[in-house]
N, C-alpha and C. Protein backbone atom coordinates (compact mmCIF):
# COMPACT_ATOMS: atom_id res chain seq x y z
N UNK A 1 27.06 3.10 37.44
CA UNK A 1 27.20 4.55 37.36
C UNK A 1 27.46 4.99 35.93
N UNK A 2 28.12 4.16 35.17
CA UNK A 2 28.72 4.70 33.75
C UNK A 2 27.48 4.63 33.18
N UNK A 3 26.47 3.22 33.10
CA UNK A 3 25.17 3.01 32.60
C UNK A 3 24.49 4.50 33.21
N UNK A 4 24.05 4.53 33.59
CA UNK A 4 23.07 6.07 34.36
C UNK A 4 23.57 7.40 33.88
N UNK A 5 25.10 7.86 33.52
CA UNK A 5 25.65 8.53 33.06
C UNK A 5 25.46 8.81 31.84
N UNK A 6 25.38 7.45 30.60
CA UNK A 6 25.21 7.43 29.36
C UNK A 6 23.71 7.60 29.40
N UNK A 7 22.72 6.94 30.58
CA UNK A 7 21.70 6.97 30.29
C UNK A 7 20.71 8.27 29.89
N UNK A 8 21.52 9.61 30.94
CA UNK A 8 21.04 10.43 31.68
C UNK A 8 21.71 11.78 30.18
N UNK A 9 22.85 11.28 29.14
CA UNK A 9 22.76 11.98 28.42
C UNK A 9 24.02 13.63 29.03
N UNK A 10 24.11 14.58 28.10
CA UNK A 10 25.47 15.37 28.62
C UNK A 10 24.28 16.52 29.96
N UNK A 11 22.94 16.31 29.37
CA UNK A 11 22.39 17.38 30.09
C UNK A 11 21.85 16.58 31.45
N UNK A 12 22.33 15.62 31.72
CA UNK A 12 22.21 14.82 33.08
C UNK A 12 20.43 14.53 33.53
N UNK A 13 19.56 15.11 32.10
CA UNK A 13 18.35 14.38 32.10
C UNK A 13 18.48 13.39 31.75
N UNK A 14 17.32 12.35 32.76
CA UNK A 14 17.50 10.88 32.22
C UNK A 14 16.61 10.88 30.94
N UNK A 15 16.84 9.53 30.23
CA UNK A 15 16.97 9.90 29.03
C UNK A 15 15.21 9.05 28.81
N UNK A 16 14.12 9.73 28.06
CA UNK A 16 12.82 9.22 27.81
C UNK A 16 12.50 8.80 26.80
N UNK A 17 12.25 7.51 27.12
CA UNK A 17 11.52 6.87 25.45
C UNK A 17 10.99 7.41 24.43
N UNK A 18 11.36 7.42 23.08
CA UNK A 18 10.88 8.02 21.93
C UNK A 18 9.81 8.03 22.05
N UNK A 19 8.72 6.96 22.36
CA UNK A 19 7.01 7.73 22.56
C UNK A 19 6.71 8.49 23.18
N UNK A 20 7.73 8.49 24.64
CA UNK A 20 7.10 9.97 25.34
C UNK A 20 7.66 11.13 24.72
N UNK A 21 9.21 10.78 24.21
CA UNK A 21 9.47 12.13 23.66
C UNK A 21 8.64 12.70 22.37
N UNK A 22 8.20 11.86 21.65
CA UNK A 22 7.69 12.12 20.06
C UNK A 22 6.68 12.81 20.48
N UNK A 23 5.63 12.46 21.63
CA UNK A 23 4.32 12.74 22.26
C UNK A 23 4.47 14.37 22.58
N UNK A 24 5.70 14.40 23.25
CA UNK A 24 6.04 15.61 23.65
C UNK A 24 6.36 16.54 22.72
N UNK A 25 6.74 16.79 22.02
CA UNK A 25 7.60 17.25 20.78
C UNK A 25 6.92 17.56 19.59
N UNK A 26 5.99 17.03 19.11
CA UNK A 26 5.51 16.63 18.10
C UNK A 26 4.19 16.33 18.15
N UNK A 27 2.85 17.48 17.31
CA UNK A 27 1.72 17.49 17.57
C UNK A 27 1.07 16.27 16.83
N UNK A 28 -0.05 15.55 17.22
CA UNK A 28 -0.58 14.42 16.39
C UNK A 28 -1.10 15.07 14.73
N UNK A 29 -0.72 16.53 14.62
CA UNK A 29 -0.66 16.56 13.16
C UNK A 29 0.77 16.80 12.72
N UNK A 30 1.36 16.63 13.15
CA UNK A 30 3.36 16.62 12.68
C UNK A 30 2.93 15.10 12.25
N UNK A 31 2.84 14.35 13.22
CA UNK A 31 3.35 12.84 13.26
C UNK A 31 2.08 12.48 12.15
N UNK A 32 1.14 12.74 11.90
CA UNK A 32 0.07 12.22 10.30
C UNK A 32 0.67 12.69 9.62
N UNK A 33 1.21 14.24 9.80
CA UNK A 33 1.95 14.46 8.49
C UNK A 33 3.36 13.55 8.01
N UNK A 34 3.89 13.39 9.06
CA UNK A 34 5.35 12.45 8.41
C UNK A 34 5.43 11.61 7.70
N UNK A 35 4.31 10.68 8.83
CA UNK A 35 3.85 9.38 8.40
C UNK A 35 3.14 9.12 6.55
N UNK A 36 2.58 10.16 6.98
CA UNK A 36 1.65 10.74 4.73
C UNK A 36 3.05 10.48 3.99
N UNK A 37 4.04 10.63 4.45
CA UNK A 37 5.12 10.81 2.92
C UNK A 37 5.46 9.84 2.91
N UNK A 38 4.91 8.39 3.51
CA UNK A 38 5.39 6.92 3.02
C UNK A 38 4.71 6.71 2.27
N UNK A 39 3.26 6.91 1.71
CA UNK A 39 2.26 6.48 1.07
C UNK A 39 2.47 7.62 -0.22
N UNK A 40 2.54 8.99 0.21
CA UNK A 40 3.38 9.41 -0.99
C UNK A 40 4.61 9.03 -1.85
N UNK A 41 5.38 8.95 -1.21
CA UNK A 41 6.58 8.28 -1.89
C UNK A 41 6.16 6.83 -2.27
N UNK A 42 5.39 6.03 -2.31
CA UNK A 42 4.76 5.12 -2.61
C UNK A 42 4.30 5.25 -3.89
N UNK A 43 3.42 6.27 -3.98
CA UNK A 43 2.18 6.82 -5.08
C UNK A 43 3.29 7.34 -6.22
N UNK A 44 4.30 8.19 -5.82
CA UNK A 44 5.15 9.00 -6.72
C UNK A 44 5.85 7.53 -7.35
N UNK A 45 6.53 6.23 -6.55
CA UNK A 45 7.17 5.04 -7.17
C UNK A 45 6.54 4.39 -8.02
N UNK A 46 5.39 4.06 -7.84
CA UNK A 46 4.06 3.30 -8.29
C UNK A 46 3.85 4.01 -9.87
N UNK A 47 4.03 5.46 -9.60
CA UNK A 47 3.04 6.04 -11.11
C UNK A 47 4.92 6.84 -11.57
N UNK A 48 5.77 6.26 -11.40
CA UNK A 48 6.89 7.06 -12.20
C UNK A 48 7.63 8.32 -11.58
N UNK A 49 6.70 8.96 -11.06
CA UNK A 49 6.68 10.87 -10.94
C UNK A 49 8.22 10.73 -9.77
N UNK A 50 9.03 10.94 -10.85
CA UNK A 50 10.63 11.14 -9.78
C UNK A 50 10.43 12.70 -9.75
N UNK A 51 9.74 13.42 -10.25
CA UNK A 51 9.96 14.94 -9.41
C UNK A 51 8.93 14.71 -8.18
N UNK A 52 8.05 14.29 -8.05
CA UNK A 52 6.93 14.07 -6.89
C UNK A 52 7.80 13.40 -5.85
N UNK A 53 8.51 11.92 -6.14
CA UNK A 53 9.46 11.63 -5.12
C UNK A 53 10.73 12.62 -4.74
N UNK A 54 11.21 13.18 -5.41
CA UNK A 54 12.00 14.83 -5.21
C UNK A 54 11.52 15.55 -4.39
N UNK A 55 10.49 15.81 -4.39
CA UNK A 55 9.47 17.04 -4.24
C UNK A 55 10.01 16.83 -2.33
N UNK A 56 9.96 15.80 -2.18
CA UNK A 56 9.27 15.72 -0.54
C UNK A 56 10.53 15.55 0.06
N UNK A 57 11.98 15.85 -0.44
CA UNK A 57 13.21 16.51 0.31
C UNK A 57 13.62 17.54 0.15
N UNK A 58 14.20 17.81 0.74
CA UNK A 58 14.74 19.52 0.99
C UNK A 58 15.73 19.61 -0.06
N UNK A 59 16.09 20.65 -0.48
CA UNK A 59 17.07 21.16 -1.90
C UNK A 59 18.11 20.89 -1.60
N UNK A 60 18.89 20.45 -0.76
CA UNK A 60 20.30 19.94 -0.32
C UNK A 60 20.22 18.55 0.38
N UNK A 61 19.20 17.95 0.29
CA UNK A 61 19.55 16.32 0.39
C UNK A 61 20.25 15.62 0.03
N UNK A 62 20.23 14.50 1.32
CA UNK A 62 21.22 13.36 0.56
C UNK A 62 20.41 11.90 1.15
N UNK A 63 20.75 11.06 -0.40
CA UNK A 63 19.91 10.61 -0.10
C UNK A 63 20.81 9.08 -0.71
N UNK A 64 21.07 7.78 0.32
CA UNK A 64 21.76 6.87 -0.19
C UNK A 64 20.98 5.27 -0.17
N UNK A 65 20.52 5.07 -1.47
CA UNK A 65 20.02 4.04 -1.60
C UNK A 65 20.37 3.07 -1.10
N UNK A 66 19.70 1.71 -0.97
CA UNK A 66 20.01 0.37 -1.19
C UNK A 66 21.14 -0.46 -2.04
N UNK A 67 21.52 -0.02 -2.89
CA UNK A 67 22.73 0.08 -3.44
C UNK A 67 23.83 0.61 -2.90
N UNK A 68 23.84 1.78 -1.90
CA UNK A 68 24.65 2.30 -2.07
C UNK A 68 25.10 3.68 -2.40
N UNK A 69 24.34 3.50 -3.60
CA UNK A 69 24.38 4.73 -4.34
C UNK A 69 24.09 6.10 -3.04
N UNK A 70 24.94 7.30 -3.39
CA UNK A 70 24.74 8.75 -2.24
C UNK A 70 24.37 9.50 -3.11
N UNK A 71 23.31 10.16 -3.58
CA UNK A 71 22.99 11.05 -4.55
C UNK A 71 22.72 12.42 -3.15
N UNK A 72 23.39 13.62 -3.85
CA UNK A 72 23.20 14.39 -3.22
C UNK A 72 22.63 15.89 -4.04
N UNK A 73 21.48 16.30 -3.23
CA UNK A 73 20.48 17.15 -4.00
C UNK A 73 19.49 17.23 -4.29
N UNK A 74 18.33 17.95 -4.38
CA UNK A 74 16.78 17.51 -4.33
C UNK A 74 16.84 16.69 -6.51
N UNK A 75 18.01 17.42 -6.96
CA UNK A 75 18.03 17.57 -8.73
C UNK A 75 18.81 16.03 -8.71
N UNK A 76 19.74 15.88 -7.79
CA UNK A 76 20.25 14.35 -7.95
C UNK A 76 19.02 12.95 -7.71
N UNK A 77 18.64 13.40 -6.77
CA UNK A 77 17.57 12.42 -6.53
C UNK A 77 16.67 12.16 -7.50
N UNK A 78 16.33 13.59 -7.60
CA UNK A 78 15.56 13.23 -8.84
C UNK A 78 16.09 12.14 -10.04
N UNK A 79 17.02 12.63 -10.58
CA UNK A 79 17.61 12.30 -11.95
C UNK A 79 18.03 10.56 -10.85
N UNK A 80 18.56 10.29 -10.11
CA UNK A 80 18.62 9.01 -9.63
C UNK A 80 17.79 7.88 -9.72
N UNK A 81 16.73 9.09 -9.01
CA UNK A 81 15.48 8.20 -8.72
C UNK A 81 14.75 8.07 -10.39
N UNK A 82 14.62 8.84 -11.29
CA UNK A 82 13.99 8.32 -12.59
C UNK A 82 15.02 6.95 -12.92
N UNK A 83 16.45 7.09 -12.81
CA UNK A 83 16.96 6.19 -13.56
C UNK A 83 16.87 4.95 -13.07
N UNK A 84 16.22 4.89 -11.94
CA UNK A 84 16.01 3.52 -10.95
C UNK A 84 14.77 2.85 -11.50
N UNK A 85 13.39 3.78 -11.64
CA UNK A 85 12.28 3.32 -12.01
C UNK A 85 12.10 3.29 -13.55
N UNK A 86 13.19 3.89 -13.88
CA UNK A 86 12.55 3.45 -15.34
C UNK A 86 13.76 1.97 -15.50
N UNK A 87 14.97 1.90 -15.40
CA UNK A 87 15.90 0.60 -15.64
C UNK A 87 15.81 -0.32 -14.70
N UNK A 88 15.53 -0.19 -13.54
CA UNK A 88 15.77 -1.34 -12.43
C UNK A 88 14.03 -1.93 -11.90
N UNK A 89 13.36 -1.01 -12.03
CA UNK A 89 12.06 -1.34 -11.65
C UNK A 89 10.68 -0.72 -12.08
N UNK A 90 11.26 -1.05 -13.46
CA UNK A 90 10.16 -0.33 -14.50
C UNK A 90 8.54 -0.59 -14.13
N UNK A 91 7.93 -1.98 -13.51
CA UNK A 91 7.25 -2.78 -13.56
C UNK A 91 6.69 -3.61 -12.12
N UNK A 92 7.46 -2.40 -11.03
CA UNK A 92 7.96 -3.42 -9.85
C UNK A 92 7.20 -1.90 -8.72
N UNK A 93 6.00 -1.70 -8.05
CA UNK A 93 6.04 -1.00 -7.05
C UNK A 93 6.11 -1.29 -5.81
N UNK A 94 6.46 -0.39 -4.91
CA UNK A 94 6.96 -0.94 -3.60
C UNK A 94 5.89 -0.53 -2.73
N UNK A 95 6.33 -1.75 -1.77
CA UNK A 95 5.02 -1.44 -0.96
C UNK A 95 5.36 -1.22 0.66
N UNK A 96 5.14 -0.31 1.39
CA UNK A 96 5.85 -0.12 2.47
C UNK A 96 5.09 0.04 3.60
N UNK A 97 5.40 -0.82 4.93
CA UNK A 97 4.78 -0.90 6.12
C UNK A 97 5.70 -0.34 7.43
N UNK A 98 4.76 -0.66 8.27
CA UNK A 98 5.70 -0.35 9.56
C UNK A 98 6.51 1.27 9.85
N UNK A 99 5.62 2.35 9.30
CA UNK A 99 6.44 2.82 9.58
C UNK A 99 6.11 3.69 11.08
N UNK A 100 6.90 4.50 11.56
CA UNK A 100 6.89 4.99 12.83
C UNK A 100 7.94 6.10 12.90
N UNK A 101 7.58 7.05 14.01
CA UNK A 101 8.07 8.33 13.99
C UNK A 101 8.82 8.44 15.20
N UNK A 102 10.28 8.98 15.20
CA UNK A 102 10.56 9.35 16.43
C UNK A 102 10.98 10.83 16.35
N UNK A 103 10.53 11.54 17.38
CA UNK A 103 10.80 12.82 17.91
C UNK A 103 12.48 13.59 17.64
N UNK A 104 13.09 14.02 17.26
CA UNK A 104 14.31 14.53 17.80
C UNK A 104 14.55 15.99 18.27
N UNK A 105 13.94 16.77 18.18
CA UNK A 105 13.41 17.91 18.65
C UNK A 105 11.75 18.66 17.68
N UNK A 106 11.72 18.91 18.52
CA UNK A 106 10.34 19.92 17.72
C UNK A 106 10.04 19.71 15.94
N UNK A 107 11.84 20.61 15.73
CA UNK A 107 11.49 20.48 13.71
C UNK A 107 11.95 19.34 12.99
N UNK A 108 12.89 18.29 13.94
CA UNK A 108 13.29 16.99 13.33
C UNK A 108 12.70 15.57 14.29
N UNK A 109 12.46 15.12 13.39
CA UNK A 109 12.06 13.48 13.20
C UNK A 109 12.32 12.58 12.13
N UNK A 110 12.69 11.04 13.42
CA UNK A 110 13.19 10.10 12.41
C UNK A 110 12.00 9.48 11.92
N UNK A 111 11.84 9.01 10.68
CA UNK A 111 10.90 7.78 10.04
C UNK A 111 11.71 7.11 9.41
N UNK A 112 11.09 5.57 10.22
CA UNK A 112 11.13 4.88 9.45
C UNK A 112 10.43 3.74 9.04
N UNK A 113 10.50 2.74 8.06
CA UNK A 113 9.34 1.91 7.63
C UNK A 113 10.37 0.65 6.81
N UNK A 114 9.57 -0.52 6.44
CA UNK A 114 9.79 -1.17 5.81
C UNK A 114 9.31 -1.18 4.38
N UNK A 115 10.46 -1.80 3.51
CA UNK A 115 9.69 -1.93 2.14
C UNK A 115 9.67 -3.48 1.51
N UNK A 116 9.11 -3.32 0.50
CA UNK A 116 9.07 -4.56 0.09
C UNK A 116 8.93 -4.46 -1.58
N UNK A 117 9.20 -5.36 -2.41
CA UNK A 117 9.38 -4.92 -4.33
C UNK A 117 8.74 -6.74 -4.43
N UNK A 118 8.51 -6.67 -5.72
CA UNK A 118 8.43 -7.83 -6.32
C UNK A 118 9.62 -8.90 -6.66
N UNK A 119 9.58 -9.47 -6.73
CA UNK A 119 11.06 -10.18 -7.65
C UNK A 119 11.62 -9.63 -8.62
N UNK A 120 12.96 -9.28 -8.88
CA UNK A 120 13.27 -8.82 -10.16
C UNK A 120 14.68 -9.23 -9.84
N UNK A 121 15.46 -8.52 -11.54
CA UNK A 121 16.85 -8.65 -11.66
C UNK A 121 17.08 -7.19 -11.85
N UNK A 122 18.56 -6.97 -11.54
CA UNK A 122 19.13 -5.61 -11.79
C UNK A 122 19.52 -5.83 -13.47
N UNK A 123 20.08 -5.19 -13.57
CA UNK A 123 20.59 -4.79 -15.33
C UNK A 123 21.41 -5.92 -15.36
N UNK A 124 22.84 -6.27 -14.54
CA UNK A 124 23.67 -7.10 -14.01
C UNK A 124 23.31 -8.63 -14.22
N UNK A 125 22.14 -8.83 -13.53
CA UNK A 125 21.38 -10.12 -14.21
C UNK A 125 21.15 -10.38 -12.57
N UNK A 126 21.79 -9.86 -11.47
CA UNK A 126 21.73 -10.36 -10.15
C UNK A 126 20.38 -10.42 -9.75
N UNK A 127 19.79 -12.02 -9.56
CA UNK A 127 18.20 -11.49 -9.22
C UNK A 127 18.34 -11.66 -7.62
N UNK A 128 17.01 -11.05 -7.37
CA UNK A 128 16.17 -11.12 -5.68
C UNK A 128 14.85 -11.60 -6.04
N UNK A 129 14.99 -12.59 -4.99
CA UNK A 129 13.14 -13.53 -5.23
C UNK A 129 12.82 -12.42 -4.16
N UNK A 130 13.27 -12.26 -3.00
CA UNK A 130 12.64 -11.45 -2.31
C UNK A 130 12.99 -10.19 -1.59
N UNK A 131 12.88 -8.84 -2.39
CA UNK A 131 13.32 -8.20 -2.62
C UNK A 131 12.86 -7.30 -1.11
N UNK A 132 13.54 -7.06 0.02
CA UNK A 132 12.84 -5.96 1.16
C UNK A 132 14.18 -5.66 1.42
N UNK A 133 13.69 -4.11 2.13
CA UNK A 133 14.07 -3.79 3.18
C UNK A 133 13.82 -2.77 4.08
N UNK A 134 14.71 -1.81 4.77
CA UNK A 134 14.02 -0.61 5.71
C UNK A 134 15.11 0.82 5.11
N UNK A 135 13.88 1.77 5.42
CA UNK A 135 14.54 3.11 5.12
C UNK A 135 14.72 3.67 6.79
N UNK A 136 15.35 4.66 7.00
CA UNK A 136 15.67 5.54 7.66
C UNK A 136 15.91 6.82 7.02
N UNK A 137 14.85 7.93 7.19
CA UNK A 137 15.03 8.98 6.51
C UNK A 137 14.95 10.17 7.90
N UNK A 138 15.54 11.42 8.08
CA UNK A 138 15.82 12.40 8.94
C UNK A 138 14.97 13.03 8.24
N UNK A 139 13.83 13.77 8.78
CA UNK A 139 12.66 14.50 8.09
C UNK A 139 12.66 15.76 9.10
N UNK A 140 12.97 17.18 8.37
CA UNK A 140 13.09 18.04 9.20
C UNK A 140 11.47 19.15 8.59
N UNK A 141 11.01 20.15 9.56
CA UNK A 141 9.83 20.74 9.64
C UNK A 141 10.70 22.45 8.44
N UNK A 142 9.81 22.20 7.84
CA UNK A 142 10.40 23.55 6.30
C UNK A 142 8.94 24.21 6.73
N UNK A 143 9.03 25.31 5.73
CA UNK A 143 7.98 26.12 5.59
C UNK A 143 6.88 25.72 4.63
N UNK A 144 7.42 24.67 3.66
CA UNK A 144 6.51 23.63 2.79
C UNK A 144 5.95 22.66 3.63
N UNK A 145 6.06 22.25 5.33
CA UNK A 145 6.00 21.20 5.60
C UNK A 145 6.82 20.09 5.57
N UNK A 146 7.15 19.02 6.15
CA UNK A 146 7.96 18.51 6.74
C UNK A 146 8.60 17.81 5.28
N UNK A 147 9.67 17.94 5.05
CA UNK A 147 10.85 17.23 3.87
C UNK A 147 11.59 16.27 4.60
N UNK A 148 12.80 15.35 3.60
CA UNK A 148 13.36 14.81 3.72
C UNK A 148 14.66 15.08 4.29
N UNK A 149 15.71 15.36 4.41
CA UNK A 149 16.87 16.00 5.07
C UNK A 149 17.78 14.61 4.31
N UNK A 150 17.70 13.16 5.14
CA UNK A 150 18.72 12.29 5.22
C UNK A 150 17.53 11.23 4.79
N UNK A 151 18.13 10.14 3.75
CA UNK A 151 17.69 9.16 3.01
C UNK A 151 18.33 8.07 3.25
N UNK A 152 18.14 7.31 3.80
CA UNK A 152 19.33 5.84 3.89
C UNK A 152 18.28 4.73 4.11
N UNK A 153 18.46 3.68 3.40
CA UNK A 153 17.77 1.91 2.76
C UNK A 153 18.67 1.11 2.81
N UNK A 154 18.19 0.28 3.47
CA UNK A 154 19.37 -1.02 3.57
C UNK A 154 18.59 -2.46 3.21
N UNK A 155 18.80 -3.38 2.09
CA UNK A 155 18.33 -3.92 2.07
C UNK A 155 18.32 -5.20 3.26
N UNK A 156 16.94 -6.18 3.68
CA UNK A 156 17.27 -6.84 4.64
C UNK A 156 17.67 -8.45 4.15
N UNK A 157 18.51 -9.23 4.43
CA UNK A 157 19.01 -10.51 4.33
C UNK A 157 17.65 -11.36 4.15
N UNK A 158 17.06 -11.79 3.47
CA UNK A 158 15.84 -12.40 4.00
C UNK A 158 15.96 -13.99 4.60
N UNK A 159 17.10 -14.08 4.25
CA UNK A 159 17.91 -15.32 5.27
C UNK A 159 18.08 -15.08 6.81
N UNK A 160 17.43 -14.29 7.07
CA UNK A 160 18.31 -13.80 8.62
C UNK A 160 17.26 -13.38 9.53
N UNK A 161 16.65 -14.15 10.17
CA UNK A 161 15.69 -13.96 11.10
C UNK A 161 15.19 -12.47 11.35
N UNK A 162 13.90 -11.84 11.29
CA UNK A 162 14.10 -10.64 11.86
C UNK A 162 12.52 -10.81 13.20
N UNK A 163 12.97 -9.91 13.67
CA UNK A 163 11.86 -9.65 14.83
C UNK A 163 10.62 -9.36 14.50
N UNK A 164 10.74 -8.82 13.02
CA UNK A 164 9.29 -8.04 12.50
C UNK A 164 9.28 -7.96 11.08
């Protein structure tokens, strides 16, 4: 009963898989569009352009790297994100798969995807032979088209079995 309760959610609908909900929710041009800002944010990492990676969150973002780091602001990110690609991965673009969309109402959806970098060292000297991991970003529907809202990367253990 407690399972069916949690399942069923406070509005006592039972609760439907993100594909039916995303399906529902979200026209097959929402979900091309979401999906486009991995390969953008790709293109913007690849060629430098930290206002282009800016560009595609909303003016009050927050956005917390792989590090750690919480930059908050479309102007923080920015200035973050240059200081990442020009000191930490001057030389290094990322390449990102897997990603997928879930529904959360009509103007919000989650994406997320995997990434992956070359080998490198931080400033620190700490290297990674194999540098991945996954974002989770909250992408809400603007009048520009769908932005960033919430930014979060975690790098993955590459010691540690994963499913995918």
């Amino acid at each position: 009963m407690v399972m069916a309760t949690l399942l069923a959610g406070a509005s006592g609908a039972p609760y439907a898989a993100p594909d039916t909900e995303t399906r529902r929710m979200l026209s097959q041009d929402d979900l091309t569009a979401i999906k486009a800002m991995v390969p953008a944010m790709e293109a913007a990492w690849r060629t430098h352009d930290a206002a282009a990676y800016a560009g595609q969150f909303v003016p009050d973002a927050e956005h917390v790297n792989a590090y750690g780091m919480w930059w908050r602001g479309r102007a923080e990110v920015e200035q973050g994100i240059a200081f990442a690609l020009s000191r930490i991965y001057p030389d290094n673009p990322i390449v990102a798969s897997d990603a997928s969309v879930s529904a959360v109402g009509a103007n919000v959806a989650i994406l997320q995807y995997r990434w992956r970098l070359k080998p490198y060292s931080d400033p620190d000297g700490t290297h990674y032979a194999d540098p991945q991991g996954r974002v989770t970003d909250v992408v809400v529907r603007t009048d520009a088209g769908w932005r960033i809202r919430n930014f979060q990367s975690t790098f993955i253990n590459p010691n540690v079995p994963q499913p995918r």
